[in-house]
Protein backbone atom coordinates (compact mmCIF):
# COMPACT_ATOMS: atom_id res chain seq x y z
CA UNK A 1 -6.53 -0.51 0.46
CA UNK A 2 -9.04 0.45 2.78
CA UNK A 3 -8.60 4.07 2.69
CA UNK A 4 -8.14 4.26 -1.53
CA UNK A 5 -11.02 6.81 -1.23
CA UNK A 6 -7.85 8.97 0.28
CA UNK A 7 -5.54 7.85 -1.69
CA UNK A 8 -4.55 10.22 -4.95
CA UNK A 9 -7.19 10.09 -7.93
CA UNK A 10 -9.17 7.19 -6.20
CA UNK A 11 -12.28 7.97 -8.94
CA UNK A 12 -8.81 7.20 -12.26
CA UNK A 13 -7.98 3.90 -10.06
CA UNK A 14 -11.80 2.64 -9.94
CA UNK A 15 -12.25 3.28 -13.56
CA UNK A 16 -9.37 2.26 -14.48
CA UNK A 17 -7.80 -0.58 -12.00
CA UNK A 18 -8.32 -4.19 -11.11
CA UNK A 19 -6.69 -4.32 -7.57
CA UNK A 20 -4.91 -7.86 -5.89
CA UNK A 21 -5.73 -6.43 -2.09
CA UNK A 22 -3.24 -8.62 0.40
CA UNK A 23 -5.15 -8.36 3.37
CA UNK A 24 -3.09 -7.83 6.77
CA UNK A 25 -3.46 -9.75 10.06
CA UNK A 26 -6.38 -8.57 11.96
CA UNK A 27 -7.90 -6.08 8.86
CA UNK A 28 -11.52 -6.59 8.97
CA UNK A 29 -12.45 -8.46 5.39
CA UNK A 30 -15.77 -7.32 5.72
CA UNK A 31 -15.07 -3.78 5.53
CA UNK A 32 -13.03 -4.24 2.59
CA UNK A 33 -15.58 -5.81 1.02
CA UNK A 34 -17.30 -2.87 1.31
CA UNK A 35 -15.36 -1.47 -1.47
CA UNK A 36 -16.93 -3.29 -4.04
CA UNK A 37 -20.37 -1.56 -3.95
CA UNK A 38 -18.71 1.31 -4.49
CA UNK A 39 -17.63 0.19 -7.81
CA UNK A 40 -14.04 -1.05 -6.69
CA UNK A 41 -12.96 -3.86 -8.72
CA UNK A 42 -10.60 -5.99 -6.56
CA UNK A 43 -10.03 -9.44 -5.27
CA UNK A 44 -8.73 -9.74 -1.78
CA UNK A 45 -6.26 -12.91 -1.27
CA UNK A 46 -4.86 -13.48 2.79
CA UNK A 47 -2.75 -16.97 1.56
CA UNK A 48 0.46 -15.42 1.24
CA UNK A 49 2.95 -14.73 3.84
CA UNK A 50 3.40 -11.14 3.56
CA UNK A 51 5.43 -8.67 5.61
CA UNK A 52 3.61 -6.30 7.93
CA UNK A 53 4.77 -3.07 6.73
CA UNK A 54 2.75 0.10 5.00
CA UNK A 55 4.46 2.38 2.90
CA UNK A 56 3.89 5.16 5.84
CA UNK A 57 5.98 3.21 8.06
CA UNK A 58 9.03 3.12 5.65
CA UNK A 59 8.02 7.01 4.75
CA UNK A 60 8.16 7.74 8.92
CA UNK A 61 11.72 5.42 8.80
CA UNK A 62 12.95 7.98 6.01
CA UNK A 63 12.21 11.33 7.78
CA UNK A 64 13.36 9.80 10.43
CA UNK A 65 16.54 8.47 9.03
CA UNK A 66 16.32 4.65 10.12
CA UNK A 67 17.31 2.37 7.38
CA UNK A 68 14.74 1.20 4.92
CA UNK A 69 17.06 -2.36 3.92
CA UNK A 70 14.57 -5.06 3.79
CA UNK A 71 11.41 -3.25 3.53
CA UNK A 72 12.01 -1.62 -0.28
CA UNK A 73 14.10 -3.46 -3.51
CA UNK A 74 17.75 -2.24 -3.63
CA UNK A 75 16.70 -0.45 -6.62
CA UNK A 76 13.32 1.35 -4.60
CA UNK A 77 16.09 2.04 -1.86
CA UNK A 78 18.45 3.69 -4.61
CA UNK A 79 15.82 5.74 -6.14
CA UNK A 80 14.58 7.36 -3.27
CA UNK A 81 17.90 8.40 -1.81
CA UNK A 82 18.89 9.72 -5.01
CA UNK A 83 15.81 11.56 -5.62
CA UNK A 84 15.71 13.32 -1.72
CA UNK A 85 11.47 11.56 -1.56
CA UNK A 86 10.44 12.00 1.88
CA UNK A 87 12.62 14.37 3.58
């Protein structure tokens, strides 16, 4: 969540989008905070166990054709290799 100033239309998501940001394991909350007075409107909650994985890393595991079980639903999984994403 960091870097949603790169992400695709960040200016339609701060209008437009009240984010839940899971923070990872050594992220800097401050920093994220930052966010806010840019007009972000998020809360940022690090009481869930959460698995460590971005969406780049299961992008990289699809060019590279490693096996995505686990990280995306069945269905995610399905949709992807049906649709050729990432390759």
């Amino acid at each position: 969540f960091k870097d949603i100033e790169k992400w695709k239309n960040p200016e339609f998501l701060k209008e437009n989008v009240h984010f839940i940001v899971l923070k990872r394991k050594g992220e800097n909350r401050e920093e994220i905070e930052k966010l806010k007075d840019k007009g972000y409107d998020f809360i940022i909650t690090d009481e869930i166990d959460t698995v460590d994985i971005s969406s780049s890393e299961i992008r990289q595991k699809i060019i590279s054709g490693e096996d995505i079980k686990g990280l995306v639903d069945e269905k995610v999984k399905r949709y992807i290799v049906k649709n050729g994403l990432y390759r």
